[in-house]
C-alpha atoms as a PDB file:
ATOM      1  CA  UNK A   1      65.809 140.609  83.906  1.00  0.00           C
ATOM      2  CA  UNK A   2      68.041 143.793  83.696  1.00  0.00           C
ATOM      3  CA  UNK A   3      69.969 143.860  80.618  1.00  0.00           C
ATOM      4  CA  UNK A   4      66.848 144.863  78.665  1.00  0.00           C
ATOM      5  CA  UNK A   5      66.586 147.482  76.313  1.00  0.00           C
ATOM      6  CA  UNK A   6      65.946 150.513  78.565  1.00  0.00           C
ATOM      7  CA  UNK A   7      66.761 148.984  81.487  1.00  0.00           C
ATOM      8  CA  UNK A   8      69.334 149.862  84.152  1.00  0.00           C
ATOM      9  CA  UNK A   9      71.984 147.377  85.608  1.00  0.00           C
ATOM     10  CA  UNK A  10      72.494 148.112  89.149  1.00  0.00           C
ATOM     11  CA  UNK A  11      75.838 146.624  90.595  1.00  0.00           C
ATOM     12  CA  UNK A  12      75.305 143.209  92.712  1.00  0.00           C
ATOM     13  CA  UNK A  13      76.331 144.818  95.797  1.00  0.00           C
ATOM     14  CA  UNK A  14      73.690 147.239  95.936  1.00  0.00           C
ATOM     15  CA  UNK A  15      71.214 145.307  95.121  1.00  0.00           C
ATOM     16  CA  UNK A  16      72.094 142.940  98.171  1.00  0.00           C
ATOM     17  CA  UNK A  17      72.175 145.913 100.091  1.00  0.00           C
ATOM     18  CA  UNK A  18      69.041 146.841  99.294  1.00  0.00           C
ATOM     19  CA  UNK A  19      67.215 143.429  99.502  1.00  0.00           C
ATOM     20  CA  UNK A  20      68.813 143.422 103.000  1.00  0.00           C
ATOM     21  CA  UNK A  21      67.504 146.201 104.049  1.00  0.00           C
ATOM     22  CA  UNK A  22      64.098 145.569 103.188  1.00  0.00           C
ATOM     23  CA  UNK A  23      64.087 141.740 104.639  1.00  0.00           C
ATOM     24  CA  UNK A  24      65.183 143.785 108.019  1.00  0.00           C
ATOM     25  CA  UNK A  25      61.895 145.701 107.763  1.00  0.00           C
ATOM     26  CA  UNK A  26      62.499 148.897 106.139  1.00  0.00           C
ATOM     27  CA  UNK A  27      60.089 150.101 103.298  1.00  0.00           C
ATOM     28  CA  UNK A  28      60.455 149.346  99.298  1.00  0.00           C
ATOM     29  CA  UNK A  29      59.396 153.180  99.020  1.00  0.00           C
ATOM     30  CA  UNK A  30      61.819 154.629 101.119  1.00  0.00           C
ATOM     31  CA  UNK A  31      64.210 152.525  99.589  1.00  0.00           C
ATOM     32  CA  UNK A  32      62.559 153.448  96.389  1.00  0.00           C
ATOM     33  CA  UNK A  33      63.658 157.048  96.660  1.00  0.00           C
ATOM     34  CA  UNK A  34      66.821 156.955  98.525  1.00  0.00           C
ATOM     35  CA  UNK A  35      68.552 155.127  96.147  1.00  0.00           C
ATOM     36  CA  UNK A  36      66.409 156.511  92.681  1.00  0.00           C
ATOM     37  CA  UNK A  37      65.640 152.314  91.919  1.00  0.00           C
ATOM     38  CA  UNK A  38      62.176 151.229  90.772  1.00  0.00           C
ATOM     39  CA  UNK A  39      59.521 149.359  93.295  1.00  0.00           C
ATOM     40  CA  UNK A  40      59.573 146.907  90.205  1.00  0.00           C
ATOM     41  CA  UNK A  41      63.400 146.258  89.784  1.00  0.00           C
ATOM     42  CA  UNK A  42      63.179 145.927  93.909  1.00  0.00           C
ATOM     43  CA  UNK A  43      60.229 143.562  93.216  1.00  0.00           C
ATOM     44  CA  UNK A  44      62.068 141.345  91.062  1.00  0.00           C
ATOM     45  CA  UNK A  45      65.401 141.532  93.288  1.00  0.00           C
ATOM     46  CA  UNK A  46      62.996 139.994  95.889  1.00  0.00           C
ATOM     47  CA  UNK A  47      62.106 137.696  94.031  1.00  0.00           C
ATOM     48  CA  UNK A  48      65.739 136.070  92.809  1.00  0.00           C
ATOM     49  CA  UNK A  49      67.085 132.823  94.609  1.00  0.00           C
ATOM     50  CA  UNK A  50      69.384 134.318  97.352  1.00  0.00           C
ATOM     51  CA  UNK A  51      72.511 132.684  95.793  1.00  0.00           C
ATOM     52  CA  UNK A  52      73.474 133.683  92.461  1.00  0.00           C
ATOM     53  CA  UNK A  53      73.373 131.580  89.310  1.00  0.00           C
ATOM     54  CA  UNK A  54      76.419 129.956  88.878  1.00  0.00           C
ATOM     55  CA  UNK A  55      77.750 129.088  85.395  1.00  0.00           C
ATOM     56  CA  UNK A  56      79.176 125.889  84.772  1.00  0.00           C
ATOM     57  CA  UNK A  57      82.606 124.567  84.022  1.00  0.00           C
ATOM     58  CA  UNK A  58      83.319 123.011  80.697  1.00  0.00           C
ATOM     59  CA  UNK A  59      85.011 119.506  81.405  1.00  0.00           C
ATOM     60  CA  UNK A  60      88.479 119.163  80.670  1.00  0.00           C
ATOM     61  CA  UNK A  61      89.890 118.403  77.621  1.00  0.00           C
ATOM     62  CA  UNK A  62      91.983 115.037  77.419  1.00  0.00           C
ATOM     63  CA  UNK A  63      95.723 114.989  75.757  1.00  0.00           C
ATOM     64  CA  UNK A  64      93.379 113.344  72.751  1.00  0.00           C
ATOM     65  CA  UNK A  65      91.416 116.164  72.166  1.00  0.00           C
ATOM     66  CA  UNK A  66      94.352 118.482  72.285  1.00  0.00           C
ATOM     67  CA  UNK A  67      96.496 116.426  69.855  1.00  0.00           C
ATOM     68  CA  UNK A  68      93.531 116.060  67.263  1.00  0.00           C
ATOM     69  CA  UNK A  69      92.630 119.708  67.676  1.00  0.00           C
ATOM     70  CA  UNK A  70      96.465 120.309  67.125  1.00  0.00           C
ATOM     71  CA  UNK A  71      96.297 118.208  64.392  1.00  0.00           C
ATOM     72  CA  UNK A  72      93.958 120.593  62.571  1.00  0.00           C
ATOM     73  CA  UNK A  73      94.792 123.381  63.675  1.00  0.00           C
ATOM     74  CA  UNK A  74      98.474 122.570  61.749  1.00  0.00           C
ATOM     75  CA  UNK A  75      96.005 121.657  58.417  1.00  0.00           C
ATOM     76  CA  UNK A  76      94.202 124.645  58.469  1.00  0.00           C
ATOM     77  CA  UNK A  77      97.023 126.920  58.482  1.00  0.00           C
ATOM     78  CA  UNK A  78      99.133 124.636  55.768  1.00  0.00           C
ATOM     79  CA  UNK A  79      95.589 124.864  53.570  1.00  0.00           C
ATOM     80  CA  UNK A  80      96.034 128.831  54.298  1.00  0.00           C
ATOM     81  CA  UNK A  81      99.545 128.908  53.505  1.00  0.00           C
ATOM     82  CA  UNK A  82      99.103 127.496  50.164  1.00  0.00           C
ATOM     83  CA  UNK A  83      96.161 129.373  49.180  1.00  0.00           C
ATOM     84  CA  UNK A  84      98.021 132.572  49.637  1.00  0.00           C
ATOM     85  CA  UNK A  85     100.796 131.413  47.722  1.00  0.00           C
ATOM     86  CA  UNK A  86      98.636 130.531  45.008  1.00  0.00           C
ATOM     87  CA  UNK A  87      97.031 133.384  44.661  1.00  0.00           C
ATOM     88  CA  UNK A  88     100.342 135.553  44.504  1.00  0.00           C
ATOM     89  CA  UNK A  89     100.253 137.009  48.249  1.00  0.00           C
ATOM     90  CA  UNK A  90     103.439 136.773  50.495  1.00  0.00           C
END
């Protein structure tokens, strides 16, 4: 949720400090003041799966992909190469 216009992004590790403390039985307003966070942000921290979201790898590319992206890679920049030279540049 934070990342929203107007919102603050507190770093993870005070956030899991925070969450902590409150799961060991300490109050959301204390916590509230000593550390100058919303009861809402706390909320939503509460809220969150315990583990973060992960991001996914892309798969790996086979030597097939490589070679035809290679491939065009070398096309685009001949295409490039010639259009400058057409056009009177270098």
């Amino acid at each position: 949720m934070s990342g929203k216009k107007g919102m603050k992004k507190y770093p993870v590790g005070i956030r899991e400090e925070v969450v902590s403390r409150i799961r060991g039985g300490e109050s959301q307003r204390a916590l509230c003041r000593e550390y100058g966070i919303s009861r809402w942000a706390i909320q939503c921290w509460l809220k969150e799966p315990v583990l973060p979201k992960a991001r996914g790898r892309k798969p790996a590319k086979t030597l097939a992909e490589y070679k035809y992206e290679n491939k065009r890679l070398k096309m685009e920049n001949e295409l490039l190469r010639d259009f400058l030279r057409s056009t009177g540049r270098k």
